[in-house]
Protein backbone atom coordinates (compact mmCIF):
# COMPACT_ATOMS: atom_id res chain seq x y z
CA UNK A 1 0.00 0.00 0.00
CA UNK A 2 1.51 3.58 0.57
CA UNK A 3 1.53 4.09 -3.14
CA UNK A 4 1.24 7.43 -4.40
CA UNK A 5 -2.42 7.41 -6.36
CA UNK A 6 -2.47 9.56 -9.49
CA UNK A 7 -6.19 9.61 -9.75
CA UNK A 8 -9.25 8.98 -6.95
CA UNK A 9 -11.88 6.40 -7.30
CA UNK A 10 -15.34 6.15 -6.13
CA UNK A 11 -16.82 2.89 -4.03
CA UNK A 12 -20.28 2.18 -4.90
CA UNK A 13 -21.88 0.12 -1.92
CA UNK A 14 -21.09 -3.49 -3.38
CA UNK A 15 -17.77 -2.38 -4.07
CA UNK A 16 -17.21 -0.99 -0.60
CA UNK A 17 -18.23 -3.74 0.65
CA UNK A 18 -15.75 -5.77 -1.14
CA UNK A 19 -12.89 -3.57 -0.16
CA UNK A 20 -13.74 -3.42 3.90
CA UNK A 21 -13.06 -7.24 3.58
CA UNK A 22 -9.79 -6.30 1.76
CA UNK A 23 -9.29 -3.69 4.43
CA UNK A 24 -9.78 -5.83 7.65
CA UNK A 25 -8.20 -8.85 5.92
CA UNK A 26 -4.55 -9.61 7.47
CA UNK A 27 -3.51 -11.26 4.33
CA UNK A 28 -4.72 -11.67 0.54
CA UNK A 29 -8.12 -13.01 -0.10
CA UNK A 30 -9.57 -15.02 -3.19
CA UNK A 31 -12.54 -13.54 -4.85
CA UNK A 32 -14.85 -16.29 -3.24
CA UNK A 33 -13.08 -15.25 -0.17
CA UNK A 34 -14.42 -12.21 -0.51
CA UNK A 35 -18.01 -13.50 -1.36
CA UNK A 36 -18.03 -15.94 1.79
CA UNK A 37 -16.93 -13.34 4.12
CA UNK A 38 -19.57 -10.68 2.71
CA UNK A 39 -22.32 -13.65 3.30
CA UNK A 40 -24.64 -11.76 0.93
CA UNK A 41 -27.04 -13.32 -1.82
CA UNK A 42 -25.65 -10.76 -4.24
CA UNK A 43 -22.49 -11.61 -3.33
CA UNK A 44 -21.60 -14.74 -5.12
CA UNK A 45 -23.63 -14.12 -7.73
CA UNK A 46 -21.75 -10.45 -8.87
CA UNK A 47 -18.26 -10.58 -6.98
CA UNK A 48 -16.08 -11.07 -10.37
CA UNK A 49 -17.62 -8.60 -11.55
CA UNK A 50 -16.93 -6.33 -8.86
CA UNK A 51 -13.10 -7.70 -8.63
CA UNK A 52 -12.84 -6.55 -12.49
CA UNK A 53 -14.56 -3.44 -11.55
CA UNK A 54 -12.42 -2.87 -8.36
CA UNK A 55 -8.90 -3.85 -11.28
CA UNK A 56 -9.87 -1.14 -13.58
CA UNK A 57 -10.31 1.62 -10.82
CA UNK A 58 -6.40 0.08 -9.28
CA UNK A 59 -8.17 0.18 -5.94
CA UNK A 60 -6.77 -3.29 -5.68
CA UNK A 61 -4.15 -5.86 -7.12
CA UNK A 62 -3.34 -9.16 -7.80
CA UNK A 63 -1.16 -10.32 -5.13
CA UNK A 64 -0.61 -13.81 -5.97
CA UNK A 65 -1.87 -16.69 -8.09
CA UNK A 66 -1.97 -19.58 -6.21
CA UNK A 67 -3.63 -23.47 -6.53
CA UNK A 68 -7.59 -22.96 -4.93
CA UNK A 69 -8.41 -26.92 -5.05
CA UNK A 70 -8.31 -28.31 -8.22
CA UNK A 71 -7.34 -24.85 -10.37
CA UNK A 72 -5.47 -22.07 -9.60
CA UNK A 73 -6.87 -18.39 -8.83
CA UNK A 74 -5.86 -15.12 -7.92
CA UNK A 75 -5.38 -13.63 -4.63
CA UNK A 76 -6.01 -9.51 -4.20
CA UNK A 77 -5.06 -6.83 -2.35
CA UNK A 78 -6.02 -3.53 -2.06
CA UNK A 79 -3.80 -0.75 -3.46
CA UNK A 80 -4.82 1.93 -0.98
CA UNK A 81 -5.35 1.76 2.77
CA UNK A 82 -9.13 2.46 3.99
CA UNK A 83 -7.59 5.81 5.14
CA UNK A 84 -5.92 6.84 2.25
CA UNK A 85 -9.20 6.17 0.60
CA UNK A 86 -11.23 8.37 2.96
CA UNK A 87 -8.12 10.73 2.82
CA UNK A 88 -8.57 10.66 -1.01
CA UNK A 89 -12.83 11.69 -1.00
CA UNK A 90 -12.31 14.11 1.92
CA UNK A 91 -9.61 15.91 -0.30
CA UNK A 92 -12.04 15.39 -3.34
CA UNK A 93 -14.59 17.28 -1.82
CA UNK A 94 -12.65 19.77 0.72
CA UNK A 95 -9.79 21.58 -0.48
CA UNK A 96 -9.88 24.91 1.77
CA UNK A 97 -8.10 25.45 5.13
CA UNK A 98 -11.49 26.58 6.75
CA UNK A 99 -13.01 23.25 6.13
CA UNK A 100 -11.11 21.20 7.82
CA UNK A 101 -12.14 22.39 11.21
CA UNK A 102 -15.92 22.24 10.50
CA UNK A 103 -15.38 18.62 9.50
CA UNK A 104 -13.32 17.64 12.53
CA UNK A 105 -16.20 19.43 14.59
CA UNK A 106 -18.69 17.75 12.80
CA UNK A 107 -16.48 14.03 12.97
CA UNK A 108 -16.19 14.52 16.77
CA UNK A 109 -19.82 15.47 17.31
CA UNK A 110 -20.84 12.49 16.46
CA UNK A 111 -19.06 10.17 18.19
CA UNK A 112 -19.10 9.76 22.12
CA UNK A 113 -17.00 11.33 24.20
CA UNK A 114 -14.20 9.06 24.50
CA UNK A 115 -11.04 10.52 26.78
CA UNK A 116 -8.63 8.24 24.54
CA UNK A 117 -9.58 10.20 21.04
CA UNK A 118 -9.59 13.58 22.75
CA UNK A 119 -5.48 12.17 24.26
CA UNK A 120 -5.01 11.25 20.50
CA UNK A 121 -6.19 14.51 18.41
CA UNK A 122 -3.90 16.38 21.55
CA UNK A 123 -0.92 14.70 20.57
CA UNK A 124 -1.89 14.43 16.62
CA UNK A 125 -2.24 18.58 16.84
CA UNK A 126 0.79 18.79 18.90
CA UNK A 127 3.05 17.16 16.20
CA UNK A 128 0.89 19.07 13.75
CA UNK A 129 2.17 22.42 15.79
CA UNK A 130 5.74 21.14 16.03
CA UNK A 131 5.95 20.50 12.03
C-alpha cells in the first residue's frame, strides 16, 4: 500500500463492501473469499464482476496466483489503505483550510466522548504544531 495514487476512485456500496473485507483482511483473499466473508445473496452471484470493476479503478491488485483446489486463482489486495481512501474523497470534496475544522467538529460530534480520542487529536495537533 503507501503508493502514491495519481487519480481517486469512487466505491459504490457493493464495491465498498468488497474492499472493507480487503481492508480488515490480514492477508490476501480469493474472490470467493471475498463472497463468503460478505455472506450476501448478491455476493456470489456479482463478486467477479466487482473484482474486475475494483482492477480497472487500481483500488486493488493481484497479489498472488496460487492453486484454490483443483485450479489455480488469484489472490487480491487492495492498493490503498481504507484511510488513504477516505483521505482521497475528503480531499475530493474539501480543499480549503477553513473546512477542515468544521469537519473535525462535525467528525467529533458524532461520536461519544471518549477521553482516549480527545489524548489522541492532543498529541496528533501537537506534532501538527511542532511541524
Amino acid at each position: 500500500m503507501n503508493k502514491k495514487r495519481d487519480h481517486l476512485f469512487y466505491l459504490n456500496e457493493k464495491e465498498g463492501k468488497a474492499m472493507k473485507v480487503l481492508w480488515s483482511a490480514d492477508k490476501p483473499l480469493s474472490a470467493s473469499e471475498i463472497a463468503q466473508i460478505i455472506d450476501e445473496e448478491w455476493a456470489k452471484k456479482s463478486i467477479q464482476n466487482i473484482i474486475r470493476t475494483l482492477e480497472a479503478k487500481k483500488a486493488i491488485e493481484v497479489a498472488k496466483i496460487t492453486k484454490i483446489g483443483k485450479t489455480y486463482g488469484r489472490l487480491f489486495r487492495p492498493t490503498v489503505s481504507s484511510e488513504e481512501y477516505a483521505v482521497g474523497q475528503f480531499k475530493k470534496f474539501y480543499n480549503k483550510e477553513n473546512d477542515v475544522p468544521c469537519i473535525l467538529s462535525a467528525l467529533v460530534g458524532n461520536i461519544k466522548k471518549d477521553n482516549e480520542l480527545s489524548d489522541k487529536l492532543k498529541e496528533l495537533l501537537e506534532n501538527y504544531k511542532e511541524d
